[in-house]
Protein backbone atom coordinates (compact mmCIF):
# COMPACT_ATOMS: atom_id res chain seq x y z
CA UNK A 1 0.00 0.00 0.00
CA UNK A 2 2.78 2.62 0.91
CA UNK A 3 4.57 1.43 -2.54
CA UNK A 4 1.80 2.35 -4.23
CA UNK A 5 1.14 5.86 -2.19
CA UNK A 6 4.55 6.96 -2.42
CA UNK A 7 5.18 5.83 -6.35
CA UNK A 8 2.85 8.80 -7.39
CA UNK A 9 4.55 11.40 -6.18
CA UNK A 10 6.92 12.97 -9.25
CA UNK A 11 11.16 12.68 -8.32
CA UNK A 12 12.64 16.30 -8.47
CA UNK A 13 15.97 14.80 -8.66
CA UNK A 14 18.30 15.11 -11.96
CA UNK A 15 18.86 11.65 -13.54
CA UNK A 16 21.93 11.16 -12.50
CA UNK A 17 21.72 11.61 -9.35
CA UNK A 18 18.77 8.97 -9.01
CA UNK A 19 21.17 5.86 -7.48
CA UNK A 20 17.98 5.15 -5.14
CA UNK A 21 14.43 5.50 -6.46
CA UNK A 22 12.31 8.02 -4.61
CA UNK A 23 9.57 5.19 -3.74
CA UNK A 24 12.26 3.37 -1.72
CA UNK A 25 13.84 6.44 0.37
CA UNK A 26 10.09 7.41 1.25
CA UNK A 27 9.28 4.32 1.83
CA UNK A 28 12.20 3.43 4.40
CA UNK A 29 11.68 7.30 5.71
CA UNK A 30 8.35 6.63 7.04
CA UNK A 31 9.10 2.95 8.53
CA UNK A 32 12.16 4.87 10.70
CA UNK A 33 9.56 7.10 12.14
CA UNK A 34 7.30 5.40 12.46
CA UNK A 35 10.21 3.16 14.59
CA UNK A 36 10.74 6.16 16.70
CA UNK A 37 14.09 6.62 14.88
CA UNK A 38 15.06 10.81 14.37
CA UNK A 39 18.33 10.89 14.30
CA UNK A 40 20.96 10.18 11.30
CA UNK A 41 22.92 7.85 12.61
CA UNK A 42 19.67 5.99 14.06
CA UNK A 43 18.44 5.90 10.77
CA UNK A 44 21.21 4.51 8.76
CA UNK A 45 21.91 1.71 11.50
CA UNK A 46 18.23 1.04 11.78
CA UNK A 47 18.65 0.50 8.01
CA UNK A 48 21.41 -2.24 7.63
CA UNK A 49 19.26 -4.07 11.12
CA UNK A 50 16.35 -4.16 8.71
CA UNK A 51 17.61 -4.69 5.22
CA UNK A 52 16.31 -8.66 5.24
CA UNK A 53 13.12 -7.48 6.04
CA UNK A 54 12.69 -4.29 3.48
CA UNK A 55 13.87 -6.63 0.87
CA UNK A 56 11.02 -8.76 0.61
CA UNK A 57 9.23 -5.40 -0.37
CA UNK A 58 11.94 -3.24 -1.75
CA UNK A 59 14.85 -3.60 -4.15
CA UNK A 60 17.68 -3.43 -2.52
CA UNK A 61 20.54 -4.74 -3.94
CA UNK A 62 22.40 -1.25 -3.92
CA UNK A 63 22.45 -1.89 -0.14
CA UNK A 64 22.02 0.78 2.45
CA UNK A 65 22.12 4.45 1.51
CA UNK A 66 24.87 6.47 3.60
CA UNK A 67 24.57 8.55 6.50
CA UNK A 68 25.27 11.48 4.31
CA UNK A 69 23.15 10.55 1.22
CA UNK A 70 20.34 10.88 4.21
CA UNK A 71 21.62 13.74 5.29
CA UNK A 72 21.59 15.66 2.01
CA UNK A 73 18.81 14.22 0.92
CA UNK A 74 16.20 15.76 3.43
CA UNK A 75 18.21 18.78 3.41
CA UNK A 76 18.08 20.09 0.04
């Protein structure tokens, strides 16, 4: 259901900077929140404790997005 909420909305990014779809980083965004998770480091660790169970849902054979691709992410 949140795949198919979150795949609507249109990816501002430039093409080549697209090394994780949009869908996924919402996607994973929202779970860490939802898991009480608000801070970086939090995030990325709650990530790689997780990625078993995201990828029965998600693609994610690129692995775990860094701290900093977080980081810039939400902040530009």
């Amino acid at each position: 259901m949140l795949l198919e909420y979150f795949s609507v909305i249109e990816d501002p990014r430039l093409d080549r900077s697209k090394r994780y779809p949009l869908v996924h980083i919402l996607i994973l965004s929202f779970v860490f929140i939802l898991a009480g998770q608000n801070i970086w480091h939090q995030i990325q660790a709650f990530c790689e404790e997780t990625l078993d169970w995201f990828s029965e849902f998600l693609n994610t054979s690129l692995g775990v997005s860094s701290l900093i691709f977080f980081c810039m992410f939400f902040l530009c």
